[in-house]
Protein backbone atom coordinates (compact mmCIF):
# COMPACT_ATOMS: atom_id res chain seq x y z
CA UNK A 1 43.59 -20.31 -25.34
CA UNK A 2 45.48 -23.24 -23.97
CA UNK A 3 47.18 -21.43 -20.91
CA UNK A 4 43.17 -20.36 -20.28
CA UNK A 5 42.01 -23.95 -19.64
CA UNK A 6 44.62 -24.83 -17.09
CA UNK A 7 43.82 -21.55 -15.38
CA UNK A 8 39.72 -22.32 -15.48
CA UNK A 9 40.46 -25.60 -14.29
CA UNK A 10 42.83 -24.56 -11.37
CA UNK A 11 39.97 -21.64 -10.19
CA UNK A 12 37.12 -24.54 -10.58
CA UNK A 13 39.00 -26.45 -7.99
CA UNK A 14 39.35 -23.44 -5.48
CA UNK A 15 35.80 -22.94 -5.74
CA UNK A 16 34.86 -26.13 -5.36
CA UNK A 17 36.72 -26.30 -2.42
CA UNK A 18 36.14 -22.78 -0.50
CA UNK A 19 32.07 -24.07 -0.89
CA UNK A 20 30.79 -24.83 2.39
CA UNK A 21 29.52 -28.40 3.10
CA UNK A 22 26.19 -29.50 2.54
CA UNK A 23 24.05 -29.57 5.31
CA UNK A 24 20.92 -31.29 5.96
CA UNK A 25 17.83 -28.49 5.70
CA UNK A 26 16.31 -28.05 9.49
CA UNK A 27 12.86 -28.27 10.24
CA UNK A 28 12.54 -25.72 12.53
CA UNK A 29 15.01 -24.24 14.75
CA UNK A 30 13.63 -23.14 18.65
CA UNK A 31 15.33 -20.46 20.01
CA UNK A 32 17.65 -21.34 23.20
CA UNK A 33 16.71 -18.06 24.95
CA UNK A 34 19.78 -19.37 27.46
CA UNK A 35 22.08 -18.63 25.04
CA UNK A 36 23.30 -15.44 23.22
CA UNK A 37 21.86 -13.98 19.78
CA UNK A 38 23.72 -13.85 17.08
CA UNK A 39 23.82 -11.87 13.44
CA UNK A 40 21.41 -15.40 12.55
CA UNK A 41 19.34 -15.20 15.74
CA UNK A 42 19.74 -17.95 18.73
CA UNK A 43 21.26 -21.33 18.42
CA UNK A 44 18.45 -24.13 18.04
CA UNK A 45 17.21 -25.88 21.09
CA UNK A 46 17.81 -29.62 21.08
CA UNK A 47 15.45 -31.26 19.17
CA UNK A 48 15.29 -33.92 21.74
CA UNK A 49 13.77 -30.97 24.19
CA UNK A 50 11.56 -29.77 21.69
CA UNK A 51 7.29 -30.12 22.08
CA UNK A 52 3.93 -28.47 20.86
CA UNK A 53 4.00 -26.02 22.99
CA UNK A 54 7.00 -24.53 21.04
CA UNK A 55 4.90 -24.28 18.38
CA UNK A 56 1.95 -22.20 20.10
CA UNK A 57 1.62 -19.14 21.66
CA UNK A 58 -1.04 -17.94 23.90
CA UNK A 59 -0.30 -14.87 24.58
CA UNK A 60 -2.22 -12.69 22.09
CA UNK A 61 -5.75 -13.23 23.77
CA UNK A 62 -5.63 -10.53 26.25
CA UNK A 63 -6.21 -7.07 26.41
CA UNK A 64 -3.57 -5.20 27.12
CA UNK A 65 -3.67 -2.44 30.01
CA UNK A 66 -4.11 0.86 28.54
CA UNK A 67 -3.85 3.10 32.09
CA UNK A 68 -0.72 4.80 31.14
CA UNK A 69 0.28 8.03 29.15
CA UNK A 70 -0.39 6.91 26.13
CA UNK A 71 -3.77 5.30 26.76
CA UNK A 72 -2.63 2.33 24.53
CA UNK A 73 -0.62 -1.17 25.15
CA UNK A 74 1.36 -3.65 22.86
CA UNK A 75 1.35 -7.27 23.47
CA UNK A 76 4.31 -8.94 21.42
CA UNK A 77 4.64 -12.60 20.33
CA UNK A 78 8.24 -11.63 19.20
CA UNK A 79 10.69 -14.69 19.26
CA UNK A 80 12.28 -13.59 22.99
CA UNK A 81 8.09 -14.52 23.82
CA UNK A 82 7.85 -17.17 21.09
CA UNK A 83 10.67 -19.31 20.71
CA UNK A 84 9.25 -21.17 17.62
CA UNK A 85 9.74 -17.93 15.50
CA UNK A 86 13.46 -18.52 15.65
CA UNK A 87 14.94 -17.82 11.81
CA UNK A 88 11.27 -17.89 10.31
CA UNK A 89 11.22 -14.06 9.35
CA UNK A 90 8.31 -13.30 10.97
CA UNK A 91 6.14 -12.06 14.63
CA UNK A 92 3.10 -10.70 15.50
CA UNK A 93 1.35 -7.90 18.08
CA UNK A 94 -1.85 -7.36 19.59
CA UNK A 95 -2.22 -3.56 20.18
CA UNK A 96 -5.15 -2.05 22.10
CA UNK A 97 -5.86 1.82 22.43
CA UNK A 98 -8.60 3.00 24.27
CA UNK A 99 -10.57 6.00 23.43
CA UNK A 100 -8.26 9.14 22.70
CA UNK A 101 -5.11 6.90 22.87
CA UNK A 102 -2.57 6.98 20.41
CA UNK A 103 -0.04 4.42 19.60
CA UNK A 104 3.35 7.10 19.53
CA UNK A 105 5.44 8.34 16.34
CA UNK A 106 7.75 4.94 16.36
CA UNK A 107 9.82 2.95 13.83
CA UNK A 108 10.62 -0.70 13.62
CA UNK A 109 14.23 -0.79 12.06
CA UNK A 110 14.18 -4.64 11.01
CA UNK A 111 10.75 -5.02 10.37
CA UNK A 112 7.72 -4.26 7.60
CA UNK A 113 4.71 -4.30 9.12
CA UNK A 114 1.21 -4.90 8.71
CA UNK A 115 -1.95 -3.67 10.21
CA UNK A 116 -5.48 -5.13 10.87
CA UNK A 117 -8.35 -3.61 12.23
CA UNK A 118 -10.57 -5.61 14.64
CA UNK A 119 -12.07 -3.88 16.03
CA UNK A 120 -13.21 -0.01 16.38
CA UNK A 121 -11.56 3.01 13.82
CA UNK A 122 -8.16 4.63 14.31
CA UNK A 123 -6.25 7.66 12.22
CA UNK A 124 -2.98 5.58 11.13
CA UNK A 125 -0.21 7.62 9.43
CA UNK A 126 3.24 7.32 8.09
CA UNK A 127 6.00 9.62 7.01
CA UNK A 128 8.49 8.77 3.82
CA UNK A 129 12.32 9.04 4.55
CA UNK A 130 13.24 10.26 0.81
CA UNK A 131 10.70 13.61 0.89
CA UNK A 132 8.77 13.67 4.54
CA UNK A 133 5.69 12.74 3.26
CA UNK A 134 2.50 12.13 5.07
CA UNK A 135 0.27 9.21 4.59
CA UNK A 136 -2.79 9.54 6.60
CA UNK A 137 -6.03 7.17 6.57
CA UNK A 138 -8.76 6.46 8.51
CA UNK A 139 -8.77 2.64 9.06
CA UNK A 140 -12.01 0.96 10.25
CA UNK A 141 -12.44 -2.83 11.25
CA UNK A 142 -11.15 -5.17 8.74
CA UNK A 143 -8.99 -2.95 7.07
CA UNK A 144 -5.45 -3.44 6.67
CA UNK A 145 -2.40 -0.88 6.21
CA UNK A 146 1.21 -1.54 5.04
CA UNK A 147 3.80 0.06 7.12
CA UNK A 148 7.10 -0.27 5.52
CA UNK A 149 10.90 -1.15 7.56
CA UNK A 150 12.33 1.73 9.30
CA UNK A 151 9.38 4.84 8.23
CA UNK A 152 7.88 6.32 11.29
CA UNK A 153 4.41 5.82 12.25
CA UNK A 154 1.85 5.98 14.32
CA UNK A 155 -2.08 5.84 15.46
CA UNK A 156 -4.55 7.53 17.25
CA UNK A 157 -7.80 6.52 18.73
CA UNK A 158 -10.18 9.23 17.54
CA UNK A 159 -13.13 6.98 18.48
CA UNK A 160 -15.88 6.16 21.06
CA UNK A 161 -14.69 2.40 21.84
CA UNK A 162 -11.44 0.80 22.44
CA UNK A 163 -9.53 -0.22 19.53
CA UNK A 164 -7.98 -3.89 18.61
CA UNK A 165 -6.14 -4.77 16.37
CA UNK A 166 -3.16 -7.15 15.26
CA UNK A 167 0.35 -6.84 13.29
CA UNK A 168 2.41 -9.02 11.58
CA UNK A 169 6.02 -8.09 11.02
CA UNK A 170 8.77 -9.47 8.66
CA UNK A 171 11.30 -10.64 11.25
CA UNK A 172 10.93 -12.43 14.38
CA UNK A 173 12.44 -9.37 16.15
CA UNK A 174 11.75 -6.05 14.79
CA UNK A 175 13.22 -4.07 16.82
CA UNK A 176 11.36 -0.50 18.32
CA UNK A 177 12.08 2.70 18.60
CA UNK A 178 9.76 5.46 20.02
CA UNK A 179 10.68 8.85 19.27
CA UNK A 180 9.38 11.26 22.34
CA UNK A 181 11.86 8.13 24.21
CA UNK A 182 14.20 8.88 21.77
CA UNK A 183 14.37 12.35 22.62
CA UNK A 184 13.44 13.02 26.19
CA UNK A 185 13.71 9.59 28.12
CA UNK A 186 17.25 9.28 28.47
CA UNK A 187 20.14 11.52 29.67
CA UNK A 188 20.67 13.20 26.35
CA UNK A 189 21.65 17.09 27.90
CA UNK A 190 18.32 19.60 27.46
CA UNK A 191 21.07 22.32 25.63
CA UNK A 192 21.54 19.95 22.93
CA UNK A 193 18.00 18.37 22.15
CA UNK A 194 17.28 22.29 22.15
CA UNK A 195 19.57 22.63 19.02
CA UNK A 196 18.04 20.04 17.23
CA UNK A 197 14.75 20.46 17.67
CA UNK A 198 14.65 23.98 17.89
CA UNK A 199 12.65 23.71 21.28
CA UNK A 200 13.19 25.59 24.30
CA UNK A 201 14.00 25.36 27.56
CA UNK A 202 11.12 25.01 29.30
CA UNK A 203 9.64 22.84 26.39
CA UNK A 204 12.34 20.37 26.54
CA UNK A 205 12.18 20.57 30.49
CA UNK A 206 8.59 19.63 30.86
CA UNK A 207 9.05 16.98 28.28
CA UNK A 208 11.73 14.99 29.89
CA UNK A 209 9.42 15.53 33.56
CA UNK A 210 7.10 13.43 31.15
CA UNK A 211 8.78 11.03 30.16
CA UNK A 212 11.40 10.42 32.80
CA UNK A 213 14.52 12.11 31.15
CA UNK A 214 17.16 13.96 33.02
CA UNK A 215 19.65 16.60 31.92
C-alpha cells in the first residue's frame, strides 16, 4: 500500500498535466467558407466580421425547378449555404416533387433525417442495413417520418399536385449519395457494374446514356 500512493500521486500529476487548457465556451462559430474544412468543420469567422445576416437564411422560400429526370428538386440550407450552422449539428431542405416525381433511392451518410409534409401526399420508404427491410408509408400534409443516418430512401409523388415539404438533418453537412449516380454516372466500366448487379449489357448501357456515365 505505501509504494501505491506515490504511484497514484505521480499518475494524478500526468493527468493533470496532459488535460488540455480551459477555454472560454464560444457563442457561435460562422463558418469561413475561405478556408478549408476540417474533421470539426471550418474555422470561425472573426467575430469582429460577424452580423444578422449570419444568422438567417433566405433561401428556403422558393420552389425549386422540377423540369429534370426526376421531376423533383432539393433546396439545401446546409452550412456551405448557411454559414451560421457551423458546429451546431444541424441543416435543413426544402424538397419539391411535382406530380409523378420521385425523390431517388439516396442515403445521407452523416446525417438522420426528418420529414414534413406541407403540402400534397407522397409514398416515402426506407430499407434497413441489418435484414433489407422495407418501410413503406403513405405520408400526407403534416405528417412527419424519421429517416435514420446512412439507410437508403426515397419518395415518390403518386399524387395530383406538387408536393412540399421540409427536412431537418442532424449535422450541418450530411453528406448525399444517390444510388442510380452511384452506379451509372461515373466511369465505373459497364463489365463490372454487370457483375454486381446482375444486369446486362444493354441494361447497363441505356442506363449510363441516362444518366451521363461512360464505360
Amino acid at each position: 500500500m505505501k509504494m501505491s500512493l506515490p504511484i497514484l500521486f505521480i499518475f494524478s500529476l500526468i493527468l493533470i498535466s496532459s488535460s488540455p487548457p480551459h477555454t472560454a465556451a464560444l457563442d457561435f462559430c460562422i463558418a469561413d467558407l475561405t478556408l478549408p474544412t476540417g474533421p470539426a468543420g471550418y474555422p470561425c469567422k472573426n467575430a469582429a466580421n460577424v452580423t444578422a445576416d449570419d444568422f438567417v437564411y433566405s433561401g428556403l422560400g422558393i420552389a425549386g425547378n422540377t423540369s429534370n429526370l426526376f421531376k423533383s428538386a432539393v433546396t439545401t440550407a446546409f452550412v456551405t449555404e448557411f454559414p451560421g450552422l457551423n458546429g451546431l449539428g444541424l441543416s435543413m431542405a426544402r424538397g419539391d416533387i411535382a406530380p409523378g416525381g420521385v425523390i431517388p433511392m439516396h442515403t445521407h451518410p452523416s446525417a438522420h433525417e426528418l420529414l414534413i409534409i406541407i403540402q400534397g401526399s407522397v409514398v416515402a420508404g426506407l430499407i434497413s442495413s441489418s435484414d433489407n427491410q422495407v418501410y413503406l408509408k403513405t405520408l400526407n400534409k403534416g405528417d412527419i417520418m424519421l429517416l435514420p443516418k446512412g439507410l437508403l430512401h426515397f419518395q415518390v409523388n403518386t399524387g395530383q399536385v406538387p408536393v412540399i415539404e421540409f427536412v431537418s438533418f442532424s449535422d450541418p453537412d450530411p453528406g448525399l449519395q444517390i444510388l442510380a449516380n452511384a452506379l451509372f454516372a461515373n466511369s465505373l466500366p459497364s463489365e463490372y457494374i454487370e457483375k454486381v448487379t446482375f444486369l446486362d449489357d444493354a441494361q447497363v448501357k441505356k442506363l449510363k446514356a441516362v444518366f451521363g456515365g461512360t464505360g
